[in-house]
C-alpha atoms as a PDB file:
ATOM      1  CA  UNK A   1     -13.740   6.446  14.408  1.00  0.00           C
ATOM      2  CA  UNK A   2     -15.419   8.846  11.872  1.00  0.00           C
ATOM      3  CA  UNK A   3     -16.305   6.031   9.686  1.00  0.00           C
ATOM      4  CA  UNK A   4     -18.547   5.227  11.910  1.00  0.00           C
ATOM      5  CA  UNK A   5     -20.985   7.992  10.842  1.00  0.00           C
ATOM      6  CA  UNK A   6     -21.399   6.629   7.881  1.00  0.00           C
ATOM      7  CA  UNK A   7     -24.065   4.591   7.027  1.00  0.00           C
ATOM      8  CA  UNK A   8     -23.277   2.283   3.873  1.00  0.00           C
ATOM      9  CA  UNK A   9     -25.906  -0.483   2.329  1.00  0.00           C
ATOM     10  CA  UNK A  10     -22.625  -2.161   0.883  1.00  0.00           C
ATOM     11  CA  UNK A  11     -19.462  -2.502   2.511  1.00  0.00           C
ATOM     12  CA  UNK A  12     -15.877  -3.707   2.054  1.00  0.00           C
ATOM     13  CA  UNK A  13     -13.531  -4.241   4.664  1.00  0.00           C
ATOM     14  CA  UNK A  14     -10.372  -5.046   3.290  1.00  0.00           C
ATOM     15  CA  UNK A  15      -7.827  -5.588   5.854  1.00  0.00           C
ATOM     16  CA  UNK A  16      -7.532  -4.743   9.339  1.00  0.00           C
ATOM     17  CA  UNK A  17      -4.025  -4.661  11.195  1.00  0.00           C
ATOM     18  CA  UNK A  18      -2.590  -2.780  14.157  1.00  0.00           C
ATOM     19  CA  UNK A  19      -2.218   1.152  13.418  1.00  0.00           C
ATOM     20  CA  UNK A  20      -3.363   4.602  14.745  1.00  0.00           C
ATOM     21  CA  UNK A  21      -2.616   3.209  18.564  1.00  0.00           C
ATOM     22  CA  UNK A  22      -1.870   6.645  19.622  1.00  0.00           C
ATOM     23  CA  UNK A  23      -5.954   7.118  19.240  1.00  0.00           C
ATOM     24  CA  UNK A  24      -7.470   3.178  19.471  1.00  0.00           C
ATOM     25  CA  UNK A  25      -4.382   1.690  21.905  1.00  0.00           C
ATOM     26  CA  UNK A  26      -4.648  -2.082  20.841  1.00  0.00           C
ATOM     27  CA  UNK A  27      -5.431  -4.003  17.646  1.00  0.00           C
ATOM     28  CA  UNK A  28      -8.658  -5.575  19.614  1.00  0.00           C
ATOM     29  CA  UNK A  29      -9.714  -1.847  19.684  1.00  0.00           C
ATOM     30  CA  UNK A  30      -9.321  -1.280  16.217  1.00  0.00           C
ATOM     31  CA  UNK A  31     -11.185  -4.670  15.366  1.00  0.00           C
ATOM     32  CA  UNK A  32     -13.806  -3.442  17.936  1.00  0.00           C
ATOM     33  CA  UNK A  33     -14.290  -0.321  15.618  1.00  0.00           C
ATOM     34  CA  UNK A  34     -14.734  -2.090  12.333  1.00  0.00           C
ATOM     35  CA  UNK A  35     -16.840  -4.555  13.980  1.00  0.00           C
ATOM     36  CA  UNK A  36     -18.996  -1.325  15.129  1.00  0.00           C
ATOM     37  CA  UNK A  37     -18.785   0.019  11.153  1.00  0.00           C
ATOM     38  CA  UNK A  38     -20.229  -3.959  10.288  1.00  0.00           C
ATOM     39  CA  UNK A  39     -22.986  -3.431  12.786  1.00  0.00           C
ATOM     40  CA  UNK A  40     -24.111  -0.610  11.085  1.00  0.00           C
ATOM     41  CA  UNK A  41     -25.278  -2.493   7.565  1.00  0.00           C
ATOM     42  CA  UNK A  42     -28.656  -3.150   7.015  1.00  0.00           C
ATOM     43  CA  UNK A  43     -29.858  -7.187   7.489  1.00  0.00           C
ATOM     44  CA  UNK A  44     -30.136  -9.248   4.676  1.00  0.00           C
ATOM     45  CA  UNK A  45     -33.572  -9.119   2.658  1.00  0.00           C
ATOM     46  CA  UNK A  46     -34.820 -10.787  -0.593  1.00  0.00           C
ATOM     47  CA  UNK A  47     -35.244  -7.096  -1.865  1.00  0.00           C
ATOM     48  CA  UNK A  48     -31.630  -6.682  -3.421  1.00  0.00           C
ATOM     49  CA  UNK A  49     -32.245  -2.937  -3.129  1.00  0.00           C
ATOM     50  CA  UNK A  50     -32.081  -3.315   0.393  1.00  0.00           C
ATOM     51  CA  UNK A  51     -29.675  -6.071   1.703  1.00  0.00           C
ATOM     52  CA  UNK A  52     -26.822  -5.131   3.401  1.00  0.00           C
ATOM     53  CA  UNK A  53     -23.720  -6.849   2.122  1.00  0.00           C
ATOM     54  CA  UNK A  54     -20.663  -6.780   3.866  1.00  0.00           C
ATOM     55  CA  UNK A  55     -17.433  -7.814   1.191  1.00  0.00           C
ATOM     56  CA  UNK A  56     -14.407  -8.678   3.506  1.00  0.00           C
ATOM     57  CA  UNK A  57     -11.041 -10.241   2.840  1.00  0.00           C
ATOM     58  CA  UNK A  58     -10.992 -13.476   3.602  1.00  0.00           C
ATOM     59  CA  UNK A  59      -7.843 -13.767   5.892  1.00  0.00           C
ATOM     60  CA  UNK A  60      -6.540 -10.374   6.870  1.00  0.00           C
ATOM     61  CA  UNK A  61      -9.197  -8.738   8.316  1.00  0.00           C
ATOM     62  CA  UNK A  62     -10.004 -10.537  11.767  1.00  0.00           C
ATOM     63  CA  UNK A  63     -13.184 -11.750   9.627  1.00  0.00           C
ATOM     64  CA  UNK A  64     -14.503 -14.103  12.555  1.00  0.00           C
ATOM     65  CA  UNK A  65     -14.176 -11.612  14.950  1.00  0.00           C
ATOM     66  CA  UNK A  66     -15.581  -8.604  12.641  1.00  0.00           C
ATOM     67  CA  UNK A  67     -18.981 -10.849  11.596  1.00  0.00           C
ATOM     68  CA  UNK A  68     -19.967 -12.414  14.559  1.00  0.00           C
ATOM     69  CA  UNK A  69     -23.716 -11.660  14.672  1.00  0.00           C
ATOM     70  CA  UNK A  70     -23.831  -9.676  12.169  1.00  0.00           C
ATOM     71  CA  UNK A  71     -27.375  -9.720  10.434  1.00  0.00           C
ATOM     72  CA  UNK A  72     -26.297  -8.401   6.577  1.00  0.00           C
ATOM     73  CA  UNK A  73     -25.060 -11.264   3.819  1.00  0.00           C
ATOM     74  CA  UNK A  74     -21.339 -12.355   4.492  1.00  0.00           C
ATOM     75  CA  UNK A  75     -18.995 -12.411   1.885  1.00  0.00           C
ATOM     76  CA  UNK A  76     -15.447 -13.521   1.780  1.00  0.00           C
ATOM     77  CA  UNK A  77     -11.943 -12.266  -0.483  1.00  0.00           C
ATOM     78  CA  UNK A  78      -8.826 -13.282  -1.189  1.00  0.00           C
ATOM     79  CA  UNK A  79      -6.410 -15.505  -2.897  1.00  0.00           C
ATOM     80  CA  UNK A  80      -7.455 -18.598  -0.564  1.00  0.00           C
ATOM     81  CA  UNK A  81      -9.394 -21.063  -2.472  1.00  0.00           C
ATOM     82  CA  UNK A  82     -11.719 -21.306   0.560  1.00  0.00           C
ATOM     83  CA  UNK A  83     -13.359 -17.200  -0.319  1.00  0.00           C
ATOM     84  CA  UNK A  84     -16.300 -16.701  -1.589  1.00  0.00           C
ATOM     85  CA  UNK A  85     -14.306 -14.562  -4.308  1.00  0.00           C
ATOM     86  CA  UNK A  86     -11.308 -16.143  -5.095  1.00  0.00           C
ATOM     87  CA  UNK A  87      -8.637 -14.134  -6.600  1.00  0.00           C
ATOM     88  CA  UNK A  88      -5.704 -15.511  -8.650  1.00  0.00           C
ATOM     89  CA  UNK A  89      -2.626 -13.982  -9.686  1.00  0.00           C
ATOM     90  CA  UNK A  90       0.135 -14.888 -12.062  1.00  0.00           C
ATOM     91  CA  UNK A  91       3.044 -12.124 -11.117  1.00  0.00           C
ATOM     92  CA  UNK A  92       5.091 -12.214 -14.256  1.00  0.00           C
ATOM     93  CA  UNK A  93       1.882 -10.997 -16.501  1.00  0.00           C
ATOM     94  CA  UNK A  94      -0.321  -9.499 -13.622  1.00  0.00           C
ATOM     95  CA  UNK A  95      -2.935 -11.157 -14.959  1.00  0.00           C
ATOM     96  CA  UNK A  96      -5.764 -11.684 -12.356  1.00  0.00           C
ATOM     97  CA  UNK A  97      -8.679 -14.830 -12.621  1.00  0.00           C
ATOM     98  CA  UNK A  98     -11.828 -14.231 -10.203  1.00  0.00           C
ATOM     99  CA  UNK A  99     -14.088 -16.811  -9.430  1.00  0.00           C
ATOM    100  CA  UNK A 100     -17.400 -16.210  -7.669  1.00  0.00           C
ATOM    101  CA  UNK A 101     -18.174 -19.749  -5.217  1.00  0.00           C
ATOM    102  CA  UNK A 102     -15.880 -21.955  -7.867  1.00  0.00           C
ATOM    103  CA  UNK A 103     -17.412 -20.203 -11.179  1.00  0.00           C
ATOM    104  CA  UNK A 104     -15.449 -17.677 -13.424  1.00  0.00           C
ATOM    105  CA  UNK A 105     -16.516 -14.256 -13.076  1.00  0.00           C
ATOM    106  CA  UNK A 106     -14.071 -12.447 -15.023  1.00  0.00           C
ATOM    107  CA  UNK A 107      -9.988 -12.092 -16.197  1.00  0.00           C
ATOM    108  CA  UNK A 108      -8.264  -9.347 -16.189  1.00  0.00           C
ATOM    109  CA  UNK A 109      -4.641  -7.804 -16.320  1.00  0.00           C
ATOM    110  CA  UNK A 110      -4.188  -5.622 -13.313  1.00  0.00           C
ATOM    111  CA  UNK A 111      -2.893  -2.223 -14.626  1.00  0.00           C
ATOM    112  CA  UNK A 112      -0.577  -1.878 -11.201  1.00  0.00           C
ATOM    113  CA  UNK A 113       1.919  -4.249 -10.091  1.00  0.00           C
ATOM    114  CA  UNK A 114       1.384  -6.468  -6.721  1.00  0.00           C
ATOM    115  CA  UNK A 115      -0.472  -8.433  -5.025  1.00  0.00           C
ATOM    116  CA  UNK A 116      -2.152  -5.717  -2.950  1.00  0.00           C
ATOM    117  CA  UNK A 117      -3.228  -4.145  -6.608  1.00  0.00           C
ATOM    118  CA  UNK A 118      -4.478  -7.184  -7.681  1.00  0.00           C
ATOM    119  CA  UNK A 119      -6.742  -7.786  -4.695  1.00  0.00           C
ATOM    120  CA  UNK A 120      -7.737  -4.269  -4.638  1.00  0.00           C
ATOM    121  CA  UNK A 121      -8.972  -4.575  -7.949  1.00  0.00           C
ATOM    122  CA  UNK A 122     -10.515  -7.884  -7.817  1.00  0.00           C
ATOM    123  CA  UNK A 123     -12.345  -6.075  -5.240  1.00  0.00           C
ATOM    124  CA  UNK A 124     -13.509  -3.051  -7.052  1.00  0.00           C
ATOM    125  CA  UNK A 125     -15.021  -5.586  -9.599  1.00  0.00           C
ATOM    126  CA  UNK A 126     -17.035  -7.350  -6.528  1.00  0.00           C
ATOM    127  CA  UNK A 127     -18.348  -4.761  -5.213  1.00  0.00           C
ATOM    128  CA  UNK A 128     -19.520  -3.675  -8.713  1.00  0.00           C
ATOM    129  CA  UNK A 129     -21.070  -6.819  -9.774  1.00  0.00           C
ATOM    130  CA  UNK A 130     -22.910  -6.945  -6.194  1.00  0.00           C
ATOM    131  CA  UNK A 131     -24.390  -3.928  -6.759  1.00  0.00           C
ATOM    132  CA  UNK A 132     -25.416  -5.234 -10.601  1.00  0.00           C
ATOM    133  CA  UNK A 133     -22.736  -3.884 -12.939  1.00  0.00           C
ATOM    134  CA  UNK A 134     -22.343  -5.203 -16.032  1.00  0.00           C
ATOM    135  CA  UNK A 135     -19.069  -7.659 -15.544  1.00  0.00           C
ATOM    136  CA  UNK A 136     -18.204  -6.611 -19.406  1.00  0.00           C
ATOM    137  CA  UNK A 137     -18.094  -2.843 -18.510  1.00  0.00           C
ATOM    138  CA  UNK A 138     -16.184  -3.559 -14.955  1.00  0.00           C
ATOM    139  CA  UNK A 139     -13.381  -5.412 -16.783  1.00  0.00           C
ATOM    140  CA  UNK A 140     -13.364  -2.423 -19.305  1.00  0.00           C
ATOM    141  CA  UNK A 141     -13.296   0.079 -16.559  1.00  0.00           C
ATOM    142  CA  UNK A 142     -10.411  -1.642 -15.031  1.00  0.00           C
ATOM    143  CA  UNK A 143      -7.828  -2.470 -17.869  1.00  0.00           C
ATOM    144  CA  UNK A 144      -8.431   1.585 -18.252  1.00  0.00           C
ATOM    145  CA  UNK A 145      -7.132   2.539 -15.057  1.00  0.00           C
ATOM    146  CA  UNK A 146      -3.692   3.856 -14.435  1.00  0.00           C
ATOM    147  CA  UNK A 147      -3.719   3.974 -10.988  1.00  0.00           C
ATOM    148  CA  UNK A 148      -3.607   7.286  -8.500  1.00  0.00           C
ATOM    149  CA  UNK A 149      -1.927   9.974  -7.393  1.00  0.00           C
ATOM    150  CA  UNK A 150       1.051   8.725  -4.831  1.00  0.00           C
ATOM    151  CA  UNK A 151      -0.250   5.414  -4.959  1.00  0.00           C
ATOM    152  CA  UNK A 152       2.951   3.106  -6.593  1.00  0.00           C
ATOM    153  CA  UNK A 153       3.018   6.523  -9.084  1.00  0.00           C
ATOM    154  CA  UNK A 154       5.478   5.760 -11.954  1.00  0.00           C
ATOM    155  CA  UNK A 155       6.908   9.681 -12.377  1.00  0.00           C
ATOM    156  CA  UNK A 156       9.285   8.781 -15.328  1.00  0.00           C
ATOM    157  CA  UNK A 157      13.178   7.661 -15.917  1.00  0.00           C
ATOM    158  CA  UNK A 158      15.762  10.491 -15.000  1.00  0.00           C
ATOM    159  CA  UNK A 159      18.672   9.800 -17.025  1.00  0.00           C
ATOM    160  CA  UNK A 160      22.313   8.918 -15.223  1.00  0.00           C
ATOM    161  CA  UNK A 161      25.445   8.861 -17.103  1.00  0.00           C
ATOM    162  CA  UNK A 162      25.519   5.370 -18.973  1.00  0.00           C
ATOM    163  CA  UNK A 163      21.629   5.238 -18.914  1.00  0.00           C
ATOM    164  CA  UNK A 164      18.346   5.822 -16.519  1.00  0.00           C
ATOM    165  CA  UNK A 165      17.305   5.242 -12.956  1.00  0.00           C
ATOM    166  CA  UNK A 166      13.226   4.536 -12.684  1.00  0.00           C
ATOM    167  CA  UNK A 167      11.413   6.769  -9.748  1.00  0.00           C
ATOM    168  CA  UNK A 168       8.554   6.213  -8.118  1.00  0.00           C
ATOM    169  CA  UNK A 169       6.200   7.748  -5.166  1.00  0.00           C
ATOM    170  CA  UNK A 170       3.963   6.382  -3.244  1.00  0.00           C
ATOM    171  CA  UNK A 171       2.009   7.543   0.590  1.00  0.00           C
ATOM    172  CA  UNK A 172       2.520   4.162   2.065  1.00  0.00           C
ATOM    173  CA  UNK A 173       3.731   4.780   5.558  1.00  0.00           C
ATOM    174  CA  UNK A 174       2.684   1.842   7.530  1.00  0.00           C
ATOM    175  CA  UNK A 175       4.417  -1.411   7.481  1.00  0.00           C
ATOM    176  CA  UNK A 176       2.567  -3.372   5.371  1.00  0.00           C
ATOM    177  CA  UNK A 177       2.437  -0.817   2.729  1.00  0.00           C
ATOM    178  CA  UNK A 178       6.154  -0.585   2.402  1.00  0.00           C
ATOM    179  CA  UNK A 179       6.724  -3.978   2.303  1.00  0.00           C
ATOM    180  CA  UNK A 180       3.799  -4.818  -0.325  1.00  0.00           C
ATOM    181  CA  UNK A 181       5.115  -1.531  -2.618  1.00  0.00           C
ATOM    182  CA  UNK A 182       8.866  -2.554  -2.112  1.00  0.00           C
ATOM    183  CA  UNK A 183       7.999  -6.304  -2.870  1.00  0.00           C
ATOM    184  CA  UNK A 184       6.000  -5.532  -5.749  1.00  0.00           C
ATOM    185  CA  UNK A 185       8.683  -3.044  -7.677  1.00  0.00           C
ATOM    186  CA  UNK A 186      11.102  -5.621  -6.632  1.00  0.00           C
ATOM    187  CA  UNK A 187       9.133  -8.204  -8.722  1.00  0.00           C
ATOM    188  CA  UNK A 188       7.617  -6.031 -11.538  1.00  0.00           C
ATOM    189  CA  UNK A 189      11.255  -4.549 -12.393  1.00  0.00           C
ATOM    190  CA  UNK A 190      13.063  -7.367 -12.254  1.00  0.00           C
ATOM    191  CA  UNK A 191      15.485  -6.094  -9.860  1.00  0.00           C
ATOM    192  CA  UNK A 192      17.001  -9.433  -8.726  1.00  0.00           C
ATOM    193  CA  UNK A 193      18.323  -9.918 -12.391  1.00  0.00           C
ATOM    194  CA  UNK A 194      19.828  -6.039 -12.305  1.00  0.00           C
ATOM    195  CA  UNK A 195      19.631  -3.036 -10.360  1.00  0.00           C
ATOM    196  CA  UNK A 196      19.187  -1.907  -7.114  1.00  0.00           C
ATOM    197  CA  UNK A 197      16.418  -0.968  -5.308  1.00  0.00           C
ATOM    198  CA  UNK A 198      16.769   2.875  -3.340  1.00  0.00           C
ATOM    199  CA  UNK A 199      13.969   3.891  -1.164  1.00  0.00           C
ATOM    200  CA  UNK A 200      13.873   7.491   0.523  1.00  0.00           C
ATOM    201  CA  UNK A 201      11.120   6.905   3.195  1.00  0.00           C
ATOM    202  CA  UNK A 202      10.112   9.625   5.796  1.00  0.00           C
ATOM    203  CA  UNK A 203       8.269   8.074   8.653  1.00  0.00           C
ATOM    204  CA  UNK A 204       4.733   9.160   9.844  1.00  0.00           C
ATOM    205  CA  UNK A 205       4.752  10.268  13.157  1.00  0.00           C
ATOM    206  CA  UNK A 206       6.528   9.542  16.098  1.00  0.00           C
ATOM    207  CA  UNK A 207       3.888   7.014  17.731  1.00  0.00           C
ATOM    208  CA  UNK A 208       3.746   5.082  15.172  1.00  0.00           C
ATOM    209  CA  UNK A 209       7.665   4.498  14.343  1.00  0.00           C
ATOM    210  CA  UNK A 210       7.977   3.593  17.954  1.00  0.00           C
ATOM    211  CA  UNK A 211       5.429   1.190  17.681  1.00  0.00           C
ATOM    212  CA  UNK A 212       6.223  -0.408  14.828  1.00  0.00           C
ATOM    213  CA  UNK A 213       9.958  -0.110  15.003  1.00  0.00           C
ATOM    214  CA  UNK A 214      10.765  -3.358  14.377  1.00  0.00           C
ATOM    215  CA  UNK A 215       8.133  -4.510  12.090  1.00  0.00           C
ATOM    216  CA  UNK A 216       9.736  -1.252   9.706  1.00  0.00           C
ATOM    217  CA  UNK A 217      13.003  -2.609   9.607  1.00  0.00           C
ATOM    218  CA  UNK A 218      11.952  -6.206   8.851  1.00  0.00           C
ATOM    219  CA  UNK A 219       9.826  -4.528   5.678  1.00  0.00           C
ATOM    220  CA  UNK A 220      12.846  -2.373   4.641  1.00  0.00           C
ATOM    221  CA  UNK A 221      14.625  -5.539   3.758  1.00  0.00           C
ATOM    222  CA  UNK A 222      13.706  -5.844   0.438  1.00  0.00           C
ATOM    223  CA  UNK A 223      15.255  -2.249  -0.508  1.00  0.00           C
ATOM    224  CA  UNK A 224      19.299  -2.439  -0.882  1.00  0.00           C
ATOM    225  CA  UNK A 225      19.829   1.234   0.319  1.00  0.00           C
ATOM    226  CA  UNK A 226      17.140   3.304   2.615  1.00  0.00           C
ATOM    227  CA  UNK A 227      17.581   6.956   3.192  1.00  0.00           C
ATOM    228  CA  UNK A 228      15.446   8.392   6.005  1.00  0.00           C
ATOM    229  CA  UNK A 229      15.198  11.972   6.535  1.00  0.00           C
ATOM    230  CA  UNK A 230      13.477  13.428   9.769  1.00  0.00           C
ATOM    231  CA  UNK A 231      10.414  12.027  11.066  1.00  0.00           C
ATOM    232  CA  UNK A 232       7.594  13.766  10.138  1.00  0.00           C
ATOM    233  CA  UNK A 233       5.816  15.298  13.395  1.00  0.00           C
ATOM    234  CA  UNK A 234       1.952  15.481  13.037  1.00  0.00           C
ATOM    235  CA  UNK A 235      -0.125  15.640  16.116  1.00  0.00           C
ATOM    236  CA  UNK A 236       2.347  13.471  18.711  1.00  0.00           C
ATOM    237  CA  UNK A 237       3.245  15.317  22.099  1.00  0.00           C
ATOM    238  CA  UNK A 238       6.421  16.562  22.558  1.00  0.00           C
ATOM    239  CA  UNK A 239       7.489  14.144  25.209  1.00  0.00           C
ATOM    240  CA  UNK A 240       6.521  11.692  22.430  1.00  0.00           C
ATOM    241  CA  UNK A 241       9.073  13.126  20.314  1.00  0.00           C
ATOM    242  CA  UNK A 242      11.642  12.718  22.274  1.00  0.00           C
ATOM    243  CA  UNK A 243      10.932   8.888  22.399  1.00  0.00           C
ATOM    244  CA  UNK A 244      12.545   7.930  19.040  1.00  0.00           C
ATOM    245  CA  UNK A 245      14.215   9.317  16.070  1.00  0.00           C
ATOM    246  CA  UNK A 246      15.317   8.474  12.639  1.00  0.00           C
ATOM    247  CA  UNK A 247      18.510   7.419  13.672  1.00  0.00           C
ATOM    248  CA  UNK A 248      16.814   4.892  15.956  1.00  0.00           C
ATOM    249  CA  UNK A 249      15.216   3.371  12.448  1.00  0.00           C
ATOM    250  CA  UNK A 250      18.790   3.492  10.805  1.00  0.00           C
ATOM    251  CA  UNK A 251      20.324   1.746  13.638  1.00  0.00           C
ATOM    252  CA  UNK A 252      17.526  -1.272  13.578  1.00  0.00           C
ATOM    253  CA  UNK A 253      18.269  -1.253   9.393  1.00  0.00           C
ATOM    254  CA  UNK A 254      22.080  -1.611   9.945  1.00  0.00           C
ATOM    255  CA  UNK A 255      21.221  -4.737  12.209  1.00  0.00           C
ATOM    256  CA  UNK A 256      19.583  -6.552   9.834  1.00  0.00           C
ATOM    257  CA  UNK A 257      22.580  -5.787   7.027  1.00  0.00           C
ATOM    258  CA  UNK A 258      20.303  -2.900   5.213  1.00  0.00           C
ATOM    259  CA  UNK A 259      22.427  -0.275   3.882  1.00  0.00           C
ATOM    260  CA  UNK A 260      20.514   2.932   5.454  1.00  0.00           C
ATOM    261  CA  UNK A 261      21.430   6.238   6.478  1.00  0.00           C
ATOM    262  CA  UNK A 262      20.136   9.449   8.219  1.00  0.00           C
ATOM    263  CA  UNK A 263      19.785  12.808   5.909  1.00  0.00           C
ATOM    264  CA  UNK A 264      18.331  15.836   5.842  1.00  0.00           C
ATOM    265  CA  UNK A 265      17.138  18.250   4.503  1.00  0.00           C
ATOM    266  CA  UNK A 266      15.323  17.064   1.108  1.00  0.00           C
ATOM    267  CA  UNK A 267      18.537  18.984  -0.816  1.00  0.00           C
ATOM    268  CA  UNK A 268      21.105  16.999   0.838  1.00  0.00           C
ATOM    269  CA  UNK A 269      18.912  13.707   0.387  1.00  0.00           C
ATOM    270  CA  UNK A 270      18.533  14.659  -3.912  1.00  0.00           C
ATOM    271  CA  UNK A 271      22.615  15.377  -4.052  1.00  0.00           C
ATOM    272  CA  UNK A 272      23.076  11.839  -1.992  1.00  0.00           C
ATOM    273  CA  UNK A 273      21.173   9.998  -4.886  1.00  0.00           C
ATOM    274  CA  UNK A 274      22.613  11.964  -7.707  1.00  0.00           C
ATOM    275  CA  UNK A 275      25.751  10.218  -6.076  1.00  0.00           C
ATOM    276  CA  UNK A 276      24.529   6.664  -5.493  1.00  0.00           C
ATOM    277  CA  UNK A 277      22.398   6.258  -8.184  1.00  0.00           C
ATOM    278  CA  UNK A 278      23.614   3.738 -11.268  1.00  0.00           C
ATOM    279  CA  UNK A 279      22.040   3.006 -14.541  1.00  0.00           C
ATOM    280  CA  UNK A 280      19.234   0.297 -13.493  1.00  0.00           C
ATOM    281  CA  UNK A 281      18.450   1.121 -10.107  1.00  0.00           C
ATOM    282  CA  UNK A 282      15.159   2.250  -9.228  1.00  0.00           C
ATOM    283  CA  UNK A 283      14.064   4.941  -6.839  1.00  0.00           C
ATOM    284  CA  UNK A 284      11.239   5.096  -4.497  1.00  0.00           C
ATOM    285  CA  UNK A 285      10.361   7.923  -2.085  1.00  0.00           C
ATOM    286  CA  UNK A 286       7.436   6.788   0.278  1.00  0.00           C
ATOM    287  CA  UNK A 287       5.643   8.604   3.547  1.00  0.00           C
ATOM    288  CA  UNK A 288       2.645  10.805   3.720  1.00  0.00           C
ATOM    289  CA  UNK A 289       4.427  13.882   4.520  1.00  0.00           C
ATOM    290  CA  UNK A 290       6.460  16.198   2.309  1.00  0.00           C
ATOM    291  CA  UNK A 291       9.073  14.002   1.284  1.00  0.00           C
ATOM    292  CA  UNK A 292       7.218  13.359  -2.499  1.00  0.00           C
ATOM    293  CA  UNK A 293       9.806  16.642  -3.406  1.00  0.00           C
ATOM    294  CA  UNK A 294      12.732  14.392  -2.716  1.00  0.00           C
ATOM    295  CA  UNK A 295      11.181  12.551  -6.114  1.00  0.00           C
ATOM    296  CA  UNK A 296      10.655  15.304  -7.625  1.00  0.00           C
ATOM    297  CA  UNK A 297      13.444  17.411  -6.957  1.00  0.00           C
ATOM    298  CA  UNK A 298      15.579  14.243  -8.289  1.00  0.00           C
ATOM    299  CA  UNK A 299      13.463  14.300 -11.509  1.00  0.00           C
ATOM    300  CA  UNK A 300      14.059  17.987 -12.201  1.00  0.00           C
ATOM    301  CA  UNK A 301      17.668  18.234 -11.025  1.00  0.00           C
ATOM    302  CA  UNK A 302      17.911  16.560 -14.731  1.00  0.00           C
ATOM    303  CA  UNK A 303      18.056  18.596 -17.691  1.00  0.00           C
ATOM    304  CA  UNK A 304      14.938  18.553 -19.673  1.00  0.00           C
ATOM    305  CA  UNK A 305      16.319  16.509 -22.253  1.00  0.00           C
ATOM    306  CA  UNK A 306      17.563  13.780 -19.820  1.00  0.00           C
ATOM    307  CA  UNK A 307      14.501  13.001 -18.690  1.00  0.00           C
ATOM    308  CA  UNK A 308      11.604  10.685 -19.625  1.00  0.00           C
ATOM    309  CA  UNK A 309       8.353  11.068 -17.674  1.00  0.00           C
ATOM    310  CA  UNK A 310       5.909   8.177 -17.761  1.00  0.00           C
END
């Protein structure tokens, strides 16, 4: 609950879903907390110096709940034609439409793929033009971004005998974010027409694969092979780690007909790919703990000729 020292005039909550239960226990007590972060925004006033605005999405973030009483201006996101900023994306092109209560505010092609890119931008440009940004410079500032560091990060092509396989990383280690990465590489390579998709994802502490067991493997099924090395042990107890394992993961994958495996260490996981891996197929390596060398171990088992960095 740190964020709850700060004390913003402008605020955007994008989401809110179940997470960190080893520390809030419920999702009403993590909707509890951001409703505590709302509280803190100043009221409205006709002084636009001074209002408190609060920017959240318009159906995944417990919004009723969140703004109940709250005293700053209310304002809504999302693709629902019902938000106060209503965000439209065509997938094929990413390009994104934003309307502002029914009236163009800007268009723009999202530099990332997904619809979790698309919304995060359309939200960047909000806040800006709440806070009085020139809309011309926003759009500017946008079509030159190229995104962040283990954030859907292209690292290049590492070639394979009869052509290349595509890597990425990214630090998504919730649900949610691996089904909104996997979904979104799925879409913006084209993999139904060719290629498969091969994630290496290292889950993020013990608590939370236990938790969220289930709702992993259902978000896995959009990758045709998963690798999943040790999980990665933070700040769980050690009777907590004895709870579940990777294998446990593997074993819910195999149900639902993903092909998935448990390896480690990182070495063994790079020589499994340099076996599986075909020309066309992409590879991502996900988690928030060390397994971004898995990615890049891959990339530089290649000679330097072989391989093509973004």
């Amino acid at each position: 609950r740190s964020f709850h020292n700060l004390a913003p005039r402008v605020a955007s909550i994008a989401n809110i879903e179940a997470d960190h239960l080893d520390i809030y226990g419920s999702l009403d007590a993590v909707i509890d907390a951001f409703r505590e972060f709302a509280a803190l925004l100043p009221p409205a006033s006709d002084d636009p110096s001074e209002s408190g605005v609060l920017l959240i999405g318009h159906d995944s973030a417990h919004r009723r709940e969140v703004t109940r009483g709250l005293s700053c201006r209310v304002e809504t996101i999302g693709f629902n034609p019902g938000a106060d900023w209503h965000v439209a994306l065509d997938p094929a092109s990413r390009r994104v439409t934003v309307e502002h209560h029914g009236k163009p505010v800007a268009e723009f092609t999202c530099p990332m793929p997904g619809e979790h890119s698309a919304i995060n931008a359309a939200t960047a440009l909000a806040l800006a033009d709440i806070l009085g940004a020139d809309r011309t410079a926003s759009v500017r500032a946008l079509a030159a971004f190229r995104g962040v560091h283990r954030r859907l990060e292209r690292l290049g092509d590492r070639a394979v005998e009869g052509g290349a396989v595509r890597v990425y990383d990214d630090y998504g280690h919730h649900p949610t974010e691996v089904e909104m990465t996997l979904r979104a590489i799925r879409v913006h390579e084209r993999l139904d027409d060719a290629g498969r998709l091969i994630c290496v994802f290292q889950p993020h502490q013990h608590s939370r694969t236990r938790f969220f067991l289930d709702e992993f493997a259902s978000a896995f099924e959009h990758a045709d092979i998963v690798i999943v090395p040790h999980i990665y042990f933070v700040r769980d107890s050690e009777a907590e780690k004895q709870r579940v394992s990777a294998a446990d993961l593997v074993d819910r994958l195999r149900r639902r007909g993903v092909r998935a495996m448990h390896l480690y260490p990182f070495d063994a996981i790079v020589e499994q790919i340099e076996t599986l891996a075909r020309p066309g197929d992409v590879l991502v390596v996900m988690g928030a703990g060390p397994v971004w060398q898995v990615a890049h171990g891959f990339m530089s088992a290649a000679a330097p000729s072989e391989t093509v960095h973004a």
